[in-house]
C-alpha atoms as a PDB file:
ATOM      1  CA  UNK A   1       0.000   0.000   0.000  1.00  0.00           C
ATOM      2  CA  UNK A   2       1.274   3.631  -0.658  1.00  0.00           C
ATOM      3  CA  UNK A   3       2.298   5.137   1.901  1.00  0.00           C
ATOM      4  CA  UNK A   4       0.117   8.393   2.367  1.00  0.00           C
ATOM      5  CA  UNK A   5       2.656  10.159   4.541  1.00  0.00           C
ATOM      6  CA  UNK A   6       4.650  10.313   1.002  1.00  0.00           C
ATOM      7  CA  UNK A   7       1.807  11.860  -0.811  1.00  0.00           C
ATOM      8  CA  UNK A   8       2.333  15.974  -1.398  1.00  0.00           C
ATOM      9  CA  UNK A   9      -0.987  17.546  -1.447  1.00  0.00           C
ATOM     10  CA  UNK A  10      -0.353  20.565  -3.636  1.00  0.00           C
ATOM     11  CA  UNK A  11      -2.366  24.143  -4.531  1.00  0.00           C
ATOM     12  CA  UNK A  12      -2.250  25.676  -7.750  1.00  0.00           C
ATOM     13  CA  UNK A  13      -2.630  29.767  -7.649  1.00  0.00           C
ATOM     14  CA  UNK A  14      -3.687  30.424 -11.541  1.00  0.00           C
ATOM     15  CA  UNK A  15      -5.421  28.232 -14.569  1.00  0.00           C
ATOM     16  CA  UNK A  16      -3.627  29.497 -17.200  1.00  0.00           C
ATOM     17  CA  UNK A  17      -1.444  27.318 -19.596  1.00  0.00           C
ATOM     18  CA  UNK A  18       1.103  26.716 -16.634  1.00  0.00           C
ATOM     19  CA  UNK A  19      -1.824  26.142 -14.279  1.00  0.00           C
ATOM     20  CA  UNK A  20      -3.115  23.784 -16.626  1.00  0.00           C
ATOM     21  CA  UNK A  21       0.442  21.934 -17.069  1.00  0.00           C
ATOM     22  CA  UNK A  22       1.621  21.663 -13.752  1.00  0.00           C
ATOM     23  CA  UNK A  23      -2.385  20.263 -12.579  1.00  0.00           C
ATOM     24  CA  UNK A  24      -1.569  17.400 -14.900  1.00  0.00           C
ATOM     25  CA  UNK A  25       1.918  16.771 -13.842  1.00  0.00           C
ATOM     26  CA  UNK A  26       0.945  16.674 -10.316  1.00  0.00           C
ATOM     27  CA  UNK A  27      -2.062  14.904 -11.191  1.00  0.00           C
ATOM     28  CA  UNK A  28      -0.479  12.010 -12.971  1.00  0.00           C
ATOM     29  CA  UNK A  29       2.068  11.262 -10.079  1.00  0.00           C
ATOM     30  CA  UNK A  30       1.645   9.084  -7.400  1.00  0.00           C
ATOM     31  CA  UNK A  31       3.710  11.118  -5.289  1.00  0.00           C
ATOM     32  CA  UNK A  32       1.483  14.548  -5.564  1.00  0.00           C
ATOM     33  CA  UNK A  33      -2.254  15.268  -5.352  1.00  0.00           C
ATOM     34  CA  UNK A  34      -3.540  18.490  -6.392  1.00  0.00           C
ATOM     35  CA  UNK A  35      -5.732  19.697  -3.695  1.00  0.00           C
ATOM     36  CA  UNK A  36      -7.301  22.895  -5.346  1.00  0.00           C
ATOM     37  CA  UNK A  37      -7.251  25.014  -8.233  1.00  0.00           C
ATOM     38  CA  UNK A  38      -7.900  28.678  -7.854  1.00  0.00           C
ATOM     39  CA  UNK A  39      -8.363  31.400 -10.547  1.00  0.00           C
ATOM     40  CA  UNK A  40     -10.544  34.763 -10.977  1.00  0.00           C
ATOM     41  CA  UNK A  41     -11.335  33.491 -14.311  1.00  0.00           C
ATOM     42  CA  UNK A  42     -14.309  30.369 -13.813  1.00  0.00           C
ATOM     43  CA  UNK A  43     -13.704  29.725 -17.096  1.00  0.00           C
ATOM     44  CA  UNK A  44      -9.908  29.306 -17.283  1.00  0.00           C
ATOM     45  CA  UNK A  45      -8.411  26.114 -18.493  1.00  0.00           C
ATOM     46  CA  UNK A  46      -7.073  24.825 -15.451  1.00  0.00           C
ATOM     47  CA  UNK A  47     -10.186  24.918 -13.248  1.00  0.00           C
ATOM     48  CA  UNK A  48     -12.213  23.826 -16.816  1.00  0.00           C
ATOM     49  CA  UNK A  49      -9.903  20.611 -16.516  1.00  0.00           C
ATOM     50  CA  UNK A  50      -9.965  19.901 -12.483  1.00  0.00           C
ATOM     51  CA  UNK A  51     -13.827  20.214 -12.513  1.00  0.00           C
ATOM     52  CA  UNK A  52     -14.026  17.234 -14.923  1.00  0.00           C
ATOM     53  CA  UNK A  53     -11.868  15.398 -12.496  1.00  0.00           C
ATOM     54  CA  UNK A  54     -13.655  16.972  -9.241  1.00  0.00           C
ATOM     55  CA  UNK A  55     -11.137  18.530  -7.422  1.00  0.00           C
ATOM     56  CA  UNK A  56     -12.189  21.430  -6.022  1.00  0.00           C
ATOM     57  CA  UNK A  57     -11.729  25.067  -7.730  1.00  0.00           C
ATOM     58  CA  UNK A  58     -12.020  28.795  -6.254  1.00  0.00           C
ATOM     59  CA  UNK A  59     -12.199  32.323  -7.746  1.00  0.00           C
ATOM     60  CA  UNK A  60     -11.648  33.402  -4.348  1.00  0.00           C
ATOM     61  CA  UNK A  61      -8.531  32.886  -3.653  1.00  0.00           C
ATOM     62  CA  UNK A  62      -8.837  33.861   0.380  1.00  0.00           C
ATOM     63  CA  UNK A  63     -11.479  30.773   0.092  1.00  0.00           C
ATOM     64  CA  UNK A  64      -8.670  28.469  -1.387  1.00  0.00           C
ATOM     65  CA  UNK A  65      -6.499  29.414   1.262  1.00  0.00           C
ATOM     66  CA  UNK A  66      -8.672  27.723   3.939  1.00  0.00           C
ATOM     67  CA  UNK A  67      -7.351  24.557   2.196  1.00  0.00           C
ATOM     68  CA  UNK A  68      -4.027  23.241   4.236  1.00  0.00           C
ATOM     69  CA  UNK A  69      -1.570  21.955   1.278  1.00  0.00           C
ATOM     70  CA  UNK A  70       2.287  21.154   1.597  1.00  0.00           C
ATOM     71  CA  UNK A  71       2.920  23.315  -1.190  1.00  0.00           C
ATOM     72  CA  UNK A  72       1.519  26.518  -3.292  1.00  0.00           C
ATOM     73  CA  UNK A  73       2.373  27.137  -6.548  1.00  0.00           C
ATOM     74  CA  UNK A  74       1.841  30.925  -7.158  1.00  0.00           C
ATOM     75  CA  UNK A  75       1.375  30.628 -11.897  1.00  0.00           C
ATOM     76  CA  UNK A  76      -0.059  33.842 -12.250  1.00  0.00           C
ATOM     77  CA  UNK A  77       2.999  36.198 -12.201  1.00  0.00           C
ATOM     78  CA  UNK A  78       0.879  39.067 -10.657  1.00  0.00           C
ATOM     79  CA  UNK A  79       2.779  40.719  -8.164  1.00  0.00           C
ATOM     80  CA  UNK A  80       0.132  41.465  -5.819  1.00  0.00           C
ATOM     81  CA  UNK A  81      -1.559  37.391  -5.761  1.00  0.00           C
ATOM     82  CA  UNK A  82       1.905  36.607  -4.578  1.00  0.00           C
ATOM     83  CA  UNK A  83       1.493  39.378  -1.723  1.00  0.00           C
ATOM     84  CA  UNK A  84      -1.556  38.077  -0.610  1.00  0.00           C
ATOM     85  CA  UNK A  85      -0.225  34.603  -0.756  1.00  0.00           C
ATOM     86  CA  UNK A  86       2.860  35.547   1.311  1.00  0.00           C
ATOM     87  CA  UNK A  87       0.710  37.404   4.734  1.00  0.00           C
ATOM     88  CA  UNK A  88      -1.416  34.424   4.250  1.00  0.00           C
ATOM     89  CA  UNK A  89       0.589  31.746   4.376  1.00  0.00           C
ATOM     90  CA  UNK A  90       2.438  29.893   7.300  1.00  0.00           C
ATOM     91  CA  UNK A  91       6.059  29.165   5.732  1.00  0.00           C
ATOM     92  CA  UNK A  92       6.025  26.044   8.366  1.00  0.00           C
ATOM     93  CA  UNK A  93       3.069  24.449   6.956  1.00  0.00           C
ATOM     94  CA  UNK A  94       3.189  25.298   3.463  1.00  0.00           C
ATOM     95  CA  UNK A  95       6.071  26.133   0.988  1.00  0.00           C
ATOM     96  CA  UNK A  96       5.556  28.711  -1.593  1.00  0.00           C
ATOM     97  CA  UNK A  97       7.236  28.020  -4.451  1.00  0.00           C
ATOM     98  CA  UNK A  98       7.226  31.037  -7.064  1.00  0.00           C
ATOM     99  CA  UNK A  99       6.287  31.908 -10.628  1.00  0.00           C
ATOM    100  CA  UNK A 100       9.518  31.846 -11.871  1.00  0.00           C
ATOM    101  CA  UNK A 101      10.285  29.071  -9.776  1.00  0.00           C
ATOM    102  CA  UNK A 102       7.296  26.628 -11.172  1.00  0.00           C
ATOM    103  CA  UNK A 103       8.155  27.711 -14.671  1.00  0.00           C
ATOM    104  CA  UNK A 104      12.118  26.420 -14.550  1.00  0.00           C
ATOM    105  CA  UNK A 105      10.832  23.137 -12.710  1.00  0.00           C
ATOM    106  CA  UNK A 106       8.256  22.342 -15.793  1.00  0.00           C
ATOM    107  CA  UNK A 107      11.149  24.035 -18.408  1.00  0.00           C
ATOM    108  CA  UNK A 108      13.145  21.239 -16.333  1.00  0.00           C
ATOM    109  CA  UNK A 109      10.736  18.411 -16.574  1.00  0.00           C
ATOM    110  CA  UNK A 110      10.004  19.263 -20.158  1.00  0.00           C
ATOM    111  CA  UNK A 111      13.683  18.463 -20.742  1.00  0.00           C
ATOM    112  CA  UNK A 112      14.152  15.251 -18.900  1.00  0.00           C
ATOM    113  CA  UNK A 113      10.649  14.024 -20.714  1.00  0.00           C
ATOM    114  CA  UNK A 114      12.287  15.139 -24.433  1.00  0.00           C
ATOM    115  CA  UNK A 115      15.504  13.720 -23.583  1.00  0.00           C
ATOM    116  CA  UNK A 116      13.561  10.138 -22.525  1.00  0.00           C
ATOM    117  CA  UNK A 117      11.535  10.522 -25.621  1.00  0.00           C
ATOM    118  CA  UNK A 118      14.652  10.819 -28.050  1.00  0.00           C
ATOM    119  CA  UNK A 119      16.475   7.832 -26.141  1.00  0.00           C
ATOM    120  CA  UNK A 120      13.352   5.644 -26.638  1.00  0.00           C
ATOM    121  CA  UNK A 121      12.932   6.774 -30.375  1.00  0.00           C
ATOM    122  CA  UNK A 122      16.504   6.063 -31.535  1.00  0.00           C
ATOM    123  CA  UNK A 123      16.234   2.479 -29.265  1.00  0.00           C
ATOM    124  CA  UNK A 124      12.642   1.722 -30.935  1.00  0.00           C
ATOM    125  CA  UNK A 125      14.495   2.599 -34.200  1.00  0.00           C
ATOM    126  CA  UNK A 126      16.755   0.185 -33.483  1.00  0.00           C
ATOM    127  CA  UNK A 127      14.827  -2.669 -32.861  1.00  0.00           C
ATOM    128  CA  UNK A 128      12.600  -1.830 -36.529  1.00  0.00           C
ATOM    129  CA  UNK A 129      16.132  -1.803 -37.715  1.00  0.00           C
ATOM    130  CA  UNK A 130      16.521  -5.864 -36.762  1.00  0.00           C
ATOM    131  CA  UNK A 131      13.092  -6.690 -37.635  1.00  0.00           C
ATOM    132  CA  UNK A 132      13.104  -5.124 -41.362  1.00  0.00           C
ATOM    133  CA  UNK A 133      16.839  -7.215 -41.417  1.00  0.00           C
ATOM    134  CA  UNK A 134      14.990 -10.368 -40.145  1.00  0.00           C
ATOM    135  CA  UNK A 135      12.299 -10.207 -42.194  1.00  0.00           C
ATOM    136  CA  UNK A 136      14.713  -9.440 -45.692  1.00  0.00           C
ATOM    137  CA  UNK A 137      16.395 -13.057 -44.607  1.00  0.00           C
ATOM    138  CA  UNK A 138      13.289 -14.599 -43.856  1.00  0.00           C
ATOM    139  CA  UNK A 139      11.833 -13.326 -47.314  1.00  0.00           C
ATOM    140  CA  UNK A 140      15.418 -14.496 -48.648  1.00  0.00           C
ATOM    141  CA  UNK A 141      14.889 -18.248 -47.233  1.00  0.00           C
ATOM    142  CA  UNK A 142      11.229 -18.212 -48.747  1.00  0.00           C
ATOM    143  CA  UNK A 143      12.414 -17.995 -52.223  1.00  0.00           C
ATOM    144  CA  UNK A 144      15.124 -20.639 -51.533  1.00  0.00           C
ATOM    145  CA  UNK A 145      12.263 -22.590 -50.769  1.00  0.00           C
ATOM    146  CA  UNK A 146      10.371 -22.066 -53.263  1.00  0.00           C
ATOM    147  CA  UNK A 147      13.578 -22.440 -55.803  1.00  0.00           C
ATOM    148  CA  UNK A 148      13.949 -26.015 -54.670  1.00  0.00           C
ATOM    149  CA  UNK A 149      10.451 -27.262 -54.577  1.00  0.00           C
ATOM    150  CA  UNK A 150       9.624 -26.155 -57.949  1.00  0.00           C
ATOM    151  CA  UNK A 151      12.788 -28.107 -58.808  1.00  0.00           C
ATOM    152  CA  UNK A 152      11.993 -30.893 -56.700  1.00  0.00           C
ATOM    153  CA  UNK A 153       8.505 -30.701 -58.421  1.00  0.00           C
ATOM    154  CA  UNK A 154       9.818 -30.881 -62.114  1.00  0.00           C
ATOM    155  CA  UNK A 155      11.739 -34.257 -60.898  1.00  0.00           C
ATOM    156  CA  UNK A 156       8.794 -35.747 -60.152  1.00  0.00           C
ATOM    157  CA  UNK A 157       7.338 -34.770 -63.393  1.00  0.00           C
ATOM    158  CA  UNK A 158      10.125 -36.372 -64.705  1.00  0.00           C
ATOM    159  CA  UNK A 159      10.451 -39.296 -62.543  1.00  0.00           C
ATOM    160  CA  UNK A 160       6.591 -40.049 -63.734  1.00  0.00           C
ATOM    161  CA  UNK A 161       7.435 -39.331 -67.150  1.00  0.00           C
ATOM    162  CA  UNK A 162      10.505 -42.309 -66.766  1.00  0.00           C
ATOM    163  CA  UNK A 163       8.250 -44.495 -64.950  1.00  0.00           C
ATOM    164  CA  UNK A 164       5.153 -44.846 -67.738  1.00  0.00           C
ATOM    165  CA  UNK A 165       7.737 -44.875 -70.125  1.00  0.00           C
ATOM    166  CA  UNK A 166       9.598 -48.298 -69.249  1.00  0.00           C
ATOM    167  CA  UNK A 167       6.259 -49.652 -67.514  1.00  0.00           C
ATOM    168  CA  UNK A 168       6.303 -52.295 -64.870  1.00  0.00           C
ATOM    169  CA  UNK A 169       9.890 -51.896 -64.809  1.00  0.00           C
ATOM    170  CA  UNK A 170       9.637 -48.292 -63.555  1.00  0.00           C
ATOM    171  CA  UNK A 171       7.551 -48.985 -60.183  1.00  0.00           C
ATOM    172  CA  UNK A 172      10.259 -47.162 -58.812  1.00  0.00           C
ATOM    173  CA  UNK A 173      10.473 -44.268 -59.997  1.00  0.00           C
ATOM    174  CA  UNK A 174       6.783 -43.802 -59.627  1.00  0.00           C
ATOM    175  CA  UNK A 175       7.274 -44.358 -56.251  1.00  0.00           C
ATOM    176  CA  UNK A 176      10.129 -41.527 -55.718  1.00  0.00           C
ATOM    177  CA  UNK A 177       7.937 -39.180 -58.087  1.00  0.00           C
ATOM    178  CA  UNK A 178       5.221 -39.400 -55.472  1.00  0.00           C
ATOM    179  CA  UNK A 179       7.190 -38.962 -52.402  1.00  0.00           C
ATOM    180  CA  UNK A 180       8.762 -36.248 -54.054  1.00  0.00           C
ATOM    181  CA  UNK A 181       5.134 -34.842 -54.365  1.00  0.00           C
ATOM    182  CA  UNK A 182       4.373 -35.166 -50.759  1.00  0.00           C
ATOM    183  CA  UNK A 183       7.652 -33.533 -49.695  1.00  0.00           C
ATOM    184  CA  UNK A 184       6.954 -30.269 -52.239  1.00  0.00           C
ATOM    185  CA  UNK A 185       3.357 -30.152 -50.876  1.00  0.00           C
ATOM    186  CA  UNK A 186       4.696 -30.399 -47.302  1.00  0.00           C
ATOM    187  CA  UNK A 187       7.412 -27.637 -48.005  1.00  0.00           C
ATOM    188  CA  UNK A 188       4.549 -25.624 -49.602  1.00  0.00           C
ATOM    189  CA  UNK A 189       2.462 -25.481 -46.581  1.00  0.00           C
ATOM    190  CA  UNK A 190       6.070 -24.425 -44.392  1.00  0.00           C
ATOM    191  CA  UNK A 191       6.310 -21.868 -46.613  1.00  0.00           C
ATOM    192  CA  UNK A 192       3.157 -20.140 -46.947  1.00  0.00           C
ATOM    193  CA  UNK A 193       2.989 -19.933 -42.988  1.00  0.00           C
ATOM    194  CA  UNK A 194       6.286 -18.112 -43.134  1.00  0.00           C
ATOM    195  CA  UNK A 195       4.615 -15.605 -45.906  1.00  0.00           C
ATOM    196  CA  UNK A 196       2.430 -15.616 -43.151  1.00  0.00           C
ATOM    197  CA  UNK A 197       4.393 -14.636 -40.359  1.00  0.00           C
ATOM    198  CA  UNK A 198       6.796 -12.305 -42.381  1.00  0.00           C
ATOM    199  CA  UNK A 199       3.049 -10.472 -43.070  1.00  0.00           C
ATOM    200  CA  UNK A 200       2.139 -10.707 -39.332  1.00  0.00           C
ATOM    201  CA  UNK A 201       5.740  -8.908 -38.647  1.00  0.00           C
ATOM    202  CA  UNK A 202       4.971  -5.882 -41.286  1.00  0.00           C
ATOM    203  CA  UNK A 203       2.154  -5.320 -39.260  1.00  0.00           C
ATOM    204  CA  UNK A 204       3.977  -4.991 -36.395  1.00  0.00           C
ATOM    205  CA  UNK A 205       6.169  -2.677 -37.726  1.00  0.00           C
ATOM    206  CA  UNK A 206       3.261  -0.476 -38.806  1.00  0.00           C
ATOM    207  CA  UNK A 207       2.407  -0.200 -35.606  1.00  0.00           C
ATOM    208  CA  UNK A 208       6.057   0.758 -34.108  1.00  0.00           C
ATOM    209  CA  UNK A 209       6.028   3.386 -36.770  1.00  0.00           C
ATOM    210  CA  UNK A 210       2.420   4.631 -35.114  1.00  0.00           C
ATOM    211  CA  UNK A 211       3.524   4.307 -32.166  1.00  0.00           C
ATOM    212  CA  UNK A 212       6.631   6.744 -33.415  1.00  0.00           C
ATOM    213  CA  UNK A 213       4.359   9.235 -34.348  1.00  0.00           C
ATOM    214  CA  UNK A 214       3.033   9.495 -31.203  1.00  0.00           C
ATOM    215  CA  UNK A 215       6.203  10.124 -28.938  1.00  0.00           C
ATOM    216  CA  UNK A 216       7.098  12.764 -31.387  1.00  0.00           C
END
């Protein structure tokens, strides 16, 4: 079980575009739970986005205050919501952190989340990379295949052809021709489920090149 002494409740001052980030960074972590949102503007994105989820949102900002949080982050840049924030806050209960402040941690995060995205791209990359290679060879091995039945396929022509041509005699070779048969027919079927699987692997590689598209 989590342990809820880890948790950070947190208070976001301002639903603007940085409001709005930093609610869904804190609300995606299991380490942070946004306790409030609180803008003048009812209609700002931020408090638009946490009333879908049912967190609670203020235009009074005095109101939102009544809410003990660890933390306060202060997105609006207005000189005088950070006054207010700082006679009304107790530094030993809750930490203010600033606008500039919450704008170079998400600048930060933003960072670390393109670097990880680059790292997986080039390693996803990689790994299409050996599958296209894979499935060249098995396409390769395919037409090997099918090189050497449709050889072994014209012996057995043949081998019929010998046998009704010296009769009784060639018993034999009727025999081989229709082994030979079996063994194309049998190589046949190996070979269309490998078509089969080579298909089954483009499709997969469709998807890895969706998936691309989407960490981009």
């Amino acid at each position: 079980m989590e342990d809820q002494q880890s948790i950070k409740t947190i208070g976001i001052v301002g639903g603007g575009k940085v409001g709005l980030h930093l609610f869904e960074l804190f609300g995606s972590s299991k380490f942070s739970k946004v306790a409030f949102i609180t803008d003048i503007n009812a209609s700002a994105p931020a408090i638009l986005e946490a009333e879908k989820k049912h967190i609670p949102t203020y235009t009074d900002l005095l109101q939102a205050l009544k809410i003990q949080v660890d933390f306060i982050f202060e997105v609006t840049g207005n000189a005088k919501v950070a006054q207010i924030l700082a006679e009304n806050l107790n530094p030993e209960n809750t930490k203010l952190v600033t606008h500039e402040m919450a704008q170079i941690i998400l600048e930060v995060v933003d960072e670390a989340d393109q670097k990880v995205k680059a790292t997986s791209i080039d390693e996803i990359l990689n790994i299409k990379s050996e599958i296209l290679s894979h499935m060249e060879k098995l396409g390769q091995f395919v037409k090997n295949i099918e090189g050497i039945m449709s050889e072994m396929n014209m012996l057995a022509i043949n081998a019929r052809i010998e046998a009704a041509r010296v009769g009784e005699e060639g018993r034999g070779f009727m025999v081989v021709a229709a082994e030979m048969s079996k063994s194309a027919n049998t190589v046949r079927q190996v070979t269309d489920e490998i078509s089969q699987i080579v298909a089954a692997i483009g499709q997969t590689s469709n998807k890895i090149d969706d998936s691309l598209l989407k960490l981009k």
